[in-house]
Protein backbone atom coordinates (compact mmCIF):
# COMPACT_ATOMS: atom_id res chain seq x y z
CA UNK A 1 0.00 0.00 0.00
CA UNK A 2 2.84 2.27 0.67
CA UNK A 3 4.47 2.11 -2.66
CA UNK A 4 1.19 1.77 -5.36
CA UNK A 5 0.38 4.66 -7.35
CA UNK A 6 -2.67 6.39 -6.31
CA UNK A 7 -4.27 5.39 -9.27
CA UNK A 8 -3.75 1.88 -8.35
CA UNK A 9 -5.33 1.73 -5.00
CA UNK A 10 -8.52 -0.04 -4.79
CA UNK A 11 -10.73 -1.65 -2.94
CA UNK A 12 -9.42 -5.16 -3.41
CA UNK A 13 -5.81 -4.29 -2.55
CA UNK A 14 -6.81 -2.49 0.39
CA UNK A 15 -8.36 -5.62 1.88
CA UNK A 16 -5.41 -7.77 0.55
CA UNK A 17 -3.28 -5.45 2.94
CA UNK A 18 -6.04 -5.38 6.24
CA UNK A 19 -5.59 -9.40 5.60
CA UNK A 20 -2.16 -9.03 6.30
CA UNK A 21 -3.27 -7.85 10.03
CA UNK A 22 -0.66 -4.99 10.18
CA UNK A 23 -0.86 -3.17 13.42
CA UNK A 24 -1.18 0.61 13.95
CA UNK A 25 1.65 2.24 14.29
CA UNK A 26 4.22 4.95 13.03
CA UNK A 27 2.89 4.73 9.59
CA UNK A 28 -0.42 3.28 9.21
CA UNK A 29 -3.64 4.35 10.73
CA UNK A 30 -7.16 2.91 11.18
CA UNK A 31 -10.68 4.94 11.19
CA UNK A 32 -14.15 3.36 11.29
CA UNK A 33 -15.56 6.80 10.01
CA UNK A 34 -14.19 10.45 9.84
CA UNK A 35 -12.79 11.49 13.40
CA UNK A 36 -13.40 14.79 15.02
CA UNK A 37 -9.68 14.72 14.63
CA UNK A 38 -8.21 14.05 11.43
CA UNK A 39 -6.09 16.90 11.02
CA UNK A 40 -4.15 15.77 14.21
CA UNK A 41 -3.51 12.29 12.77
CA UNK A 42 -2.30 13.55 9.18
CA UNK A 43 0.18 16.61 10.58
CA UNK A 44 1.98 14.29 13.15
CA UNK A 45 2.59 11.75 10.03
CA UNK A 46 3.39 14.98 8.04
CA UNK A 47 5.72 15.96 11.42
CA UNK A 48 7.07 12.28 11.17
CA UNK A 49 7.62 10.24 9.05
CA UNK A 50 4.35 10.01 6.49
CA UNK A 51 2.32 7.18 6.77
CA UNK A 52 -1.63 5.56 5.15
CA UNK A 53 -4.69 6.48 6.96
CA UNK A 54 -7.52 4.29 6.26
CA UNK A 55 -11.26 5.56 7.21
CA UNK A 56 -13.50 3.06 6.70
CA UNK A 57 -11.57 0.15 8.61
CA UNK A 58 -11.96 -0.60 12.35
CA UNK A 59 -9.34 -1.25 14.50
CA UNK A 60 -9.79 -3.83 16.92
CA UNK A 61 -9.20 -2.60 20.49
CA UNK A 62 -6.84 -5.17 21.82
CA UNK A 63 -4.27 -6.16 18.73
CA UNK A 64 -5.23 -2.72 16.88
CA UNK A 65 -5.06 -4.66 14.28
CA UNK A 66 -8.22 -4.09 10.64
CA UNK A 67 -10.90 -5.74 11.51
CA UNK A 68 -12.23 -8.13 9.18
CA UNK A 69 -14.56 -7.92 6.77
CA UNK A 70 -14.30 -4.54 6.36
CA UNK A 71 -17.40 -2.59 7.04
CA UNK A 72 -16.57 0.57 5.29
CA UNK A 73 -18.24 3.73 5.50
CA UNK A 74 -21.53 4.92 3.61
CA UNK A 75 -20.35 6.32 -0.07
CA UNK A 76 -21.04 9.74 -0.65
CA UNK A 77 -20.12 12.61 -2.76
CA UNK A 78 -17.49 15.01 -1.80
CA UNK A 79 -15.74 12.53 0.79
CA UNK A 80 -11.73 13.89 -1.00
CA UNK A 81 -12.96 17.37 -0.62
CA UNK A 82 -14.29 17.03 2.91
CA UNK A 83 -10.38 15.60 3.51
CA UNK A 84 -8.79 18.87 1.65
CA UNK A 85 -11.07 21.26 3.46
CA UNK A 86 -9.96 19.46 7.04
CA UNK A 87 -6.47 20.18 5.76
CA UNK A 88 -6.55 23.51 4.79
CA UNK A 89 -8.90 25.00 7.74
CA UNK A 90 -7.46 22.94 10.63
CA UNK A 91 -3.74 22.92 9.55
CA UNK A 92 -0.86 25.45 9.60
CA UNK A 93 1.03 25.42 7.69
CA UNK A 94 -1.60 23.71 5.20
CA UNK A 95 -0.68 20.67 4.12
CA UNK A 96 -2.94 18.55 1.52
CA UNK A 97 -2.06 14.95 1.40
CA UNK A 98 -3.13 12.22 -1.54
CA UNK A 99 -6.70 10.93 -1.25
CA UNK A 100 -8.41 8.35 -2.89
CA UNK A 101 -12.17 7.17 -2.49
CA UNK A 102 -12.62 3.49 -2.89
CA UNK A 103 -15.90 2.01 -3.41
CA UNK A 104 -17.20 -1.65 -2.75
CA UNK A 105 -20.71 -3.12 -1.90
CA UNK A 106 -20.76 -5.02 1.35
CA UNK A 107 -22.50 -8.53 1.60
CA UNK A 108 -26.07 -6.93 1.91
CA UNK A 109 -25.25 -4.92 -1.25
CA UNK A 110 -25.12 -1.87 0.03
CA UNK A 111 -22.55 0.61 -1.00
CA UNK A 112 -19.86 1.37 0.94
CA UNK A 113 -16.01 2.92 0.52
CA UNK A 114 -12.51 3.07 1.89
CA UNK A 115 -10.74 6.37 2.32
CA UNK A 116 -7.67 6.39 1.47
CA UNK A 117 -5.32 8.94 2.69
CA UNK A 118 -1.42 9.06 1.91
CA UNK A 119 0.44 11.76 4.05
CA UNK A 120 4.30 11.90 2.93
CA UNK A 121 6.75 13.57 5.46
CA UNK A 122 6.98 17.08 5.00
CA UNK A 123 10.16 19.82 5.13
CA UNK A 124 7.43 21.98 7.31
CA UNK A 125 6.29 21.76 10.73
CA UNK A 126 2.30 21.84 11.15
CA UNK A 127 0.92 23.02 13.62
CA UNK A 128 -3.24 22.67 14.51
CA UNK A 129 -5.89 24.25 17.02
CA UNK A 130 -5.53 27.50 15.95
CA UNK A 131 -1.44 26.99 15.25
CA UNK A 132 -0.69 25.95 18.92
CA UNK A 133 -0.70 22.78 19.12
CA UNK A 134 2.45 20.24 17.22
CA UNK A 135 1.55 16.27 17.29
CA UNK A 136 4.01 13.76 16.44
CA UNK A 137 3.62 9.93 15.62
CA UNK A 138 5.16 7.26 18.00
CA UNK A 139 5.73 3.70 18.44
CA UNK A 140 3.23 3.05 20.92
CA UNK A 141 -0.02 1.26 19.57
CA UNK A 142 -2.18 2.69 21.98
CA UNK A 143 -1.70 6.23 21.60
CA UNK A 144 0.28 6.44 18.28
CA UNK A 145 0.74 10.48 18.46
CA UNK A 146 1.18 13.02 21.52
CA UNK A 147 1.22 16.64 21.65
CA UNK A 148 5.27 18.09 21.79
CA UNK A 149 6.46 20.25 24.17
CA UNK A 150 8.06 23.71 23.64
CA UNK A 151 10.93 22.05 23.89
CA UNK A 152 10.43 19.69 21.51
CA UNK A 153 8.77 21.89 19.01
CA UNK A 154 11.86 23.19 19.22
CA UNK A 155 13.74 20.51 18.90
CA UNK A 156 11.65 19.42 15.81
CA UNK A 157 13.07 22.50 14.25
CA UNK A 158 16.49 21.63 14.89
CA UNK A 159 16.30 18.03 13.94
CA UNK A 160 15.65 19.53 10.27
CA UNK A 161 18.33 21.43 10.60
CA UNK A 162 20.69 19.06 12.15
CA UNK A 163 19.39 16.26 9.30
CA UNK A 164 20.47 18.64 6.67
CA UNK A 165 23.55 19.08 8.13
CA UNK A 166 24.14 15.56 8.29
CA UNK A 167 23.29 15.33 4.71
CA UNK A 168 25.96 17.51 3.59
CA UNK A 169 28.31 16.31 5.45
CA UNK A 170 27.92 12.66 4.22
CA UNK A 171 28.09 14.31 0.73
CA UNK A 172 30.71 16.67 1.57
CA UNK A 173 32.68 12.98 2.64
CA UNK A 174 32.09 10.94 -0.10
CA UNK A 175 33.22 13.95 -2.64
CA UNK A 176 36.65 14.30 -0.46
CA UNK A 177 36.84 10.32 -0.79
CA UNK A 178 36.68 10.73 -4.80
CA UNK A 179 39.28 13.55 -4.62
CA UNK A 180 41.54 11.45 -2.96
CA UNK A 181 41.63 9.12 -4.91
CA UNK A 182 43.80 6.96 -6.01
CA UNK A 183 44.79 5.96 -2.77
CA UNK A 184 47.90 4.18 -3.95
CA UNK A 185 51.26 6.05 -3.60
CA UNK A 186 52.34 4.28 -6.84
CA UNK A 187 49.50 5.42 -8.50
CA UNK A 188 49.56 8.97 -7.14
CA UNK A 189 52.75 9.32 -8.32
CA UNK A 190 52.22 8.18 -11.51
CA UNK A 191 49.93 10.63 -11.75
CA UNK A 192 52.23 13.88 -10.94
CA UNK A 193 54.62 12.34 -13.60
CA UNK A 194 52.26 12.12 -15.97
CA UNK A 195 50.54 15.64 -15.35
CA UNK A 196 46.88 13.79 -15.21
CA UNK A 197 44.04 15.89 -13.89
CA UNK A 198 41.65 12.83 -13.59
CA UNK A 199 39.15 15.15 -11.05
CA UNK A 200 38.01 18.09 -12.98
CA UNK A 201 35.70 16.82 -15.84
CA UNK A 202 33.24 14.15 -13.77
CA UNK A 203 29.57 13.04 -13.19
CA UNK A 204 28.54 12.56 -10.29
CA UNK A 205 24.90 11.28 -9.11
CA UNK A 206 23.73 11.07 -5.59
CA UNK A 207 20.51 10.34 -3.85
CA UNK A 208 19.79 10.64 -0.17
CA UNK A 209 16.64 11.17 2.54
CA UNK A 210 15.97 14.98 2.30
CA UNK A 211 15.97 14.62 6.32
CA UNK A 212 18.35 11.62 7.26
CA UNK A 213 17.51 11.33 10.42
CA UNK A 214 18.34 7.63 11.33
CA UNK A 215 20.21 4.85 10.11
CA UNK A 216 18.20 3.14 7.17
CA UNK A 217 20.35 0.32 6.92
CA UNK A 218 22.82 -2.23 8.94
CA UNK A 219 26.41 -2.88 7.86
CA UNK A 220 25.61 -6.10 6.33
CA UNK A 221 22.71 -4.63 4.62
CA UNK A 222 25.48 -2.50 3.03
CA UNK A 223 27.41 -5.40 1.81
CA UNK A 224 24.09 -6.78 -0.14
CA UNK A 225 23.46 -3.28 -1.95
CA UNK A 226 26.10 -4.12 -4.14
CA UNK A 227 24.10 -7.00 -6.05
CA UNK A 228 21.63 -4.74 -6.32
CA UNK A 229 23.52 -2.21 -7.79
CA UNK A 230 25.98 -4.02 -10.56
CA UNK A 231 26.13 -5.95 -13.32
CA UNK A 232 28.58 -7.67 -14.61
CA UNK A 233 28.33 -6.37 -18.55
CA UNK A 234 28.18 -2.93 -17.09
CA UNK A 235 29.22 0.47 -19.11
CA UNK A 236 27.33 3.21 -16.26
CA UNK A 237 29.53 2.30 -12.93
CA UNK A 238 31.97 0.15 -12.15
CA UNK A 239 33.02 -1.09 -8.54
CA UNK A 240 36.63 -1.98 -7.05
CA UNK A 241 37.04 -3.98 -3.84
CA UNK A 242 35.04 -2.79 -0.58
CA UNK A 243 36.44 0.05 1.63
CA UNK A 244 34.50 0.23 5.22
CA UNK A 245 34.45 2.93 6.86
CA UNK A 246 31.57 4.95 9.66
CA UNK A 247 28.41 4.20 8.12
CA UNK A 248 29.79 3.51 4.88
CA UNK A 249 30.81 1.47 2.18
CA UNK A 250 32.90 2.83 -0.82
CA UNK A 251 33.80 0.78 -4.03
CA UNK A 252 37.03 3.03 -5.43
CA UNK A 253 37.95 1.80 -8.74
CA UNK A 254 41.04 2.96 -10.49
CA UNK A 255 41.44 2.14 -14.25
CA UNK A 256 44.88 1.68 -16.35
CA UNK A 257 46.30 2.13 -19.10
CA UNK A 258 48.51 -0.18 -21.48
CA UNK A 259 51.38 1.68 -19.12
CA UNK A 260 50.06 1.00 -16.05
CA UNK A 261 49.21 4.31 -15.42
CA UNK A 262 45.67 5.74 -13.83
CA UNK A 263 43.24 5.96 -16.65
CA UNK A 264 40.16 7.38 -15.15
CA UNK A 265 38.47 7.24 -11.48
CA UNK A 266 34.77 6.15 -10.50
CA UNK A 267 33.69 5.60 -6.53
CA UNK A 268 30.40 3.94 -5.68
CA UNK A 269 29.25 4.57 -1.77
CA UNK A 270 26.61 3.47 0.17
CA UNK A 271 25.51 4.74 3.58
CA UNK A 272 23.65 3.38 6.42
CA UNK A 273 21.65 6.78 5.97
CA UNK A 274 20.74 5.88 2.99
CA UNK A 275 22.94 7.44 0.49
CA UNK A 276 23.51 5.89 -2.73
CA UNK A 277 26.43 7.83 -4.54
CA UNK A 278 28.35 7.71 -7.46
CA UNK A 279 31.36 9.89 -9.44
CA UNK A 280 33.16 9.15 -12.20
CA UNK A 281 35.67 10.37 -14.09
CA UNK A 282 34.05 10.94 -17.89
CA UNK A 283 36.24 8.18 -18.83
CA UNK A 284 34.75 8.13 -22.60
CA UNK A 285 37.16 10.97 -22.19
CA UNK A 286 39.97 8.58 -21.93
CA UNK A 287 40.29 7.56 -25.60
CA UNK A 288 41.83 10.34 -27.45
CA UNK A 289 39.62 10.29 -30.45
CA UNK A 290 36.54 10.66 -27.85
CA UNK A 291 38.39 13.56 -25.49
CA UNK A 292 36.32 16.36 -26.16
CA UNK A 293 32.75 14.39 -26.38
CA UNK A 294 30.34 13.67 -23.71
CA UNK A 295 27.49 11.16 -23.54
CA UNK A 296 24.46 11.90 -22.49
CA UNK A 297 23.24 8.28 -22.68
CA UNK A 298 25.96 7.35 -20.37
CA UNK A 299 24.58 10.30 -17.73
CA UNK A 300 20.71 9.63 -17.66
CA UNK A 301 21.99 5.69 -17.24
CA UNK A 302 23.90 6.66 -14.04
CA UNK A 303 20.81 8.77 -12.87
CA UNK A 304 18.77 5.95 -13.19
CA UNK A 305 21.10 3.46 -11.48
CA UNK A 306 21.54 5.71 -8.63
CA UNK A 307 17.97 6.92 -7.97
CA UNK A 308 16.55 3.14 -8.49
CA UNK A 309 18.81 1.62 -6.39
CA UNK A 310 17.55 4.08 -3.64
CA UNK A 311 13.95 3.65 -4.31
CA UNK A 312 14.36 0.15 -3.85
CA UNK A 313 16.15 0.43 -0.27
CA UNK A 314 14.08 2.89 1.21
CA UNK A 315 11.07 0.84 0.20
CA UNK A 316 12.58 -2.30 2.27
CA UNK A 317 13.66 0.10 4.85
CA UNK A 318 9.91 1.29 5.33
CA UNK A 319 11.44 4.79 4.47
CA UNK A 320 8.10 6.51 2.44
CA UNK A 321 9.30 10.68 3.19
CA UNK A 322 11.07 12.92 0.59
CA UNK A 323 14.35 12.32 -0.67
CA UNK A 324 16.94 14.60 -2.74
CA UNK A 325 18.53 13.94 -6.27
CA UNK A 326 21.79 15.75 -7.05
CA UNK A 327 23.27 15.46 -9.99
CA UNK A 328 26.79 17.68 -10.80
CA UNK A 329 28.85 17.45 -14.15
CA UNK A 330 31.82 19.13 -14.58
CA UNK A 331 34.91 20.37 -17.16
CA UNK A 332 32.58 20.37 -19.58
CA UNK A 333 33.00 23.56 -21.35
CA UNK A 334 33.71 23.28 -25.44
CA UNK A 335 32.79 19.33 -25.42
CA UNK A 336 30.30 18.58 -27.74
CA UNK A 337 27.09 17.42 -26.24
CA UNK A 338 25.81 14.38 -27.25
CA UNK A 339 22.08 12.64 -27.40
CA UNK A 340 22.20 9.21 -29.76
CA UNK A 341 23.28 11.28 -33.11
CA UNK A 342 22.62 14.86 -31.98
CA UNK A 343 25.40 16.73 -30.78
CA UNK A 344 25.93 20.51 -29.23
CA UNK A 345 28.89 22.32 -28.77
CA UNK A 346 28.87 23.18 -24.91
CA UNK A 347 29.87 27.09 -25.02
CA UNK A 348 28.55 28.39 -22.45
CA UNK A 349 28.93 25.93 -19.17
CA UNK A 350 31.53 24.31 -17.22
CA UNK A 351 29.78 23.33 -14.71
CA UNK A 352 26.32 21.73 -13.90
CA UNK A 353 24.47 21.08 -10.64
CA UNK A 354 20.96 20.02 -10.68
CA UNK A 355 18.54 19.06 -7.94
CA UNK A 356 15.57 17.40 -7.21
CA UNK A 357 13.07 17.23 -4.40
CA UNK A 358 10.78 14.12 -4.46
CA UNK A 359 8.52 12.31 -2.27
CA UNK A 360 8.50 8.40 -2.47
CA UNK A 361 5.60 8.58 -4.55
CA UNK A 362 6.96 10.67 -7.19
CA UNK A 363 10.30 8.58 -7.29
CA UNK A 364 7.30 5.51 -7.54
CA UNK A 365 4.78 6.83 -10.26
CA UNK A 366 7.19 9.50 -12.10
CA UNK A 367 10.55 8.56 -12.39
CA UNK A 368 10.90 8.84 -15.94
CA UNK A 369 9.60 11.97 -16.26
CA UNK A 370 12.00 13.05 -13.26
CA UNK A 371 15.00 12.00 -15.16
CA UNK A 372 14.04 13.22 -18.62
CA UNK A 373 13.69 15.95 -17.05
CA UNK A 374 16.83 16.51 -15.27
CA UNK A 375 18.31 15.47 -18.71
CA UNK A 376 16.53 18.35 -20.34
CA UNK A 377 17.77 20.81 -17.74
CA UNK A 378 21.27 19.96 -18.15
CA UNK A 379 21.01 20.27 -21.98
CA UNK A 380 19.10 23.60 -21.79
CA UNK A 381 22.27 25.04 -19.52
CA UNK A 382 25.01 23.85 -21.92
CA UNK A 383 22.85 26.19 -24.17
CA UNK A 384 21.03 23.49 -26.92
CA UNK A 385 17.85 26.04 -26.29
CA UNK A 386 14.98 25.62 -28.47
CA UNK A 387 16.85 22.12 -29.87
CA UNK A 388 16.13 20.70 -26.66
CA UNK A 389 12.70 19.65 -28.10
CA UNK A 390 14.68 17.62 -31.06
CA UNK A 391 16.09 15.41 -27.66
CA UNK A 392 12.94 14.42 -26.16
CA UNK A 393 12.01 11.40 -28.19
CA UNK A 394 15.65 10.03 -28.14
CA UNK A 395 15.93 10.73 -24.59
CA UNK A 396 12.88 8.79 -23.78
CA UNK A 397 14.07 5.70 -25.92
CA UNK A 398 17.29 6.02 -24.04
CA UNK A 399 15.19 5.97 -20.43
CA UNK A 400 13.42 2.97 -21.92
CA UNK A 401 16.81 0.79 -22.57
CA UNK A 402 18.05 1.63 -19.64
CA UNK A 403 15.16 0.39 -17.61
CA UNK A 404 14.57 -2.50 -19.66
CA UNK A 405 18.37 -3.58 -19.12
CA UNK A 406 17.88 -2.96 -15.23
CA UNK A 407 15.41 -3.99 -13.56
């Protein structure tokens, strides 16, 4: 239920998932009707960590568990309305979560529905009862959300603050790792003999909880990521032998040439906060006939690989809030700009950083249109303008490969 596209939720899956007797909790949240206090349940989800509400399915009182059959509620007109209208009255800031109606006839025939209410974590606080009062979800099954002290309202705001902070420092880290690299004093040497700059002209694709709060993962879970992410006829990333370190796990692979000399650099690294990350040296760059060219096809593949590989974790991990996709591409200035057999001369840009805000649903029910899209920004700023329209069909049979090769 937590991962279906809106337009996928029904009545039949709904009861599929009240078979499976999950408890109340954190995330999930059972109403025999409309309470006289929605708006507390969906801002402490929005305050936490998102979650389902369900009206139309009774909790029993000892194992808070559905209960089953589902009785439902009677079907009516303007039930998503009545939701929206709770939300934008009763909270502040207002905050409008996905609703879905879904109708069924119980065994006398009569016609009933479901409610179905998705609240993702917001980057807000909301507040209710006239903006005084801030509710958070817990553990506890028997009262799943209190009301936070001043202290803890402000301590809400600083855990946003310090969970950004924490978020650029783990990408602060795993850039410094890259720009170490190699770590070989051979190889480092080579390197100053040689007069390589194997840093400057890179993509690099990260995605991460917009608020990593807690640890997502275990250390071992770390070590599995790595079947998830690779495969073995690979041309997007490419990953040397495990480096642990505090909370992470970084795959630094150095590539030669015929003289034994660093080629070009790419560093996989996985967190326990859920960062996937990857930079690479454009090493299509490498060949000398190739120096000045750069592949798109070879960038929205990395995007993909990066941002998949994250959807999939967080979904195991239970983690359903927002997450953020950077992409960054740089030393690209004069190379020509390629998409299949259309190229552009890159005149105006060295360097590209895009980003992307998305809740678990979007990364769910929109991810191609969040990469093409990110593929059409970084065109538009190496200055293809109007052309960018001449892209879009070979940029969607390039998303297309890509996901049909990994799955």
């Amino acid at each position: 239920m937590f991962t279906l596209k809106l337009e996928e939720v029904d009545f039949e899956k709904i009861e599929r998932f009240c078979q499976e007797k999950v408890p109340e909790g954190e995330t999930i949240e059972y109403k025999g009707d409309f309470p006289s206090n929605l708006e507390k349940s969906i801002s402490a989800m929005a305050n936490t960590y998102g979650g389902i509400i369900l009206i139309g399915v009774e909790a029993d009182k000892t194992t808070n568990t559905p209960v089953l059959p589902i009785k439902g509620r009677e079907l009516e007109k303007g039930l998503e309305e009545k939701v929206t209208s709770i939300c934008l009255r009763k909270i502040y800031h207002p905050y409008f979560p996905l609703v879905k109606v879904c109708p069924f006839k119980n065994e006398k025939g009569e016609d009933k529905c479901v409610v179905f209410i998705r609240v993702y974590e917001s980057d807000q606080m909301h507040a209710i009862n006239n903006n005084t009062d801030v509710y958070f979800r817990i553990k506890s099954q028997n009262e799943p959300f209190r009301k936070a002290t001043v202290d803890e309202v402000e301590w809400l705001k600083n855990r946003r603050q310090k969970a950004v902070e924490n978020r650029e420092k783990l990408l602060r880290i795993a850039d410094q790792r890259f720009e170490s690299m190699p770590y070989d004093q051979l190889d480092q040497l080579k390197v100053r003999e040689t007069h390589k700059d194997l840093h400057s002209s890179y993509r690099k694709v990260s995605i991460i909880p917009l608020f990593p709060i807690r640890p997502l993962l275990d250390y071992l879970q770390l070590l599995n990521l790595k079947d998830a992410y690779y495969r073995w006829f690979d041309n997007v990333v490419f990953l040397g032998k495990p480096i642990s370190s505090s909370g992470s796990l970084s795959f630094p692979l150095v590539h030669y040439d015929d003289s034994k000399s660093p080629k070009y650099l790419n560093n996989t690294e996985f967190n326990i906060w859920g960062l996937i990350y990857n930079k690479q040296s454009l090493w299509e760059n490498s060949d000398p006939e190739n120096r000045d060219l750069f592949h798109v096809s070879y960038f929205l593949k990395q995007i993909h690989r990066v941002v998949t590989v994250g959807r999939s974790i967080y979904e195991k991990a239970g983690y359903f809030g927002s997450a953020l996709i950077d992409v960054e591409v740089g030393g690209i200035l004069g190379k020509q700009i390629g998409v299949d057999n259309l190229w552009f001369k890159n005149k105006i840009e060295p360097h590209v950083n895009i980003t992307r805000t998305c809740t678990f649903g979007e990364l769910n029910e929109n991810l191609e249109n969040i990469i093409i899209d990110i593929c059409t920004e970084f065109l538009w700023c190496c200055g293809v303008g109007e052309r960018v329209r001449e892209c879009e069909t070979d940029l969607k049979n390039l998303y297309k490969r890509e996901k049909d090769s990994f799955q």
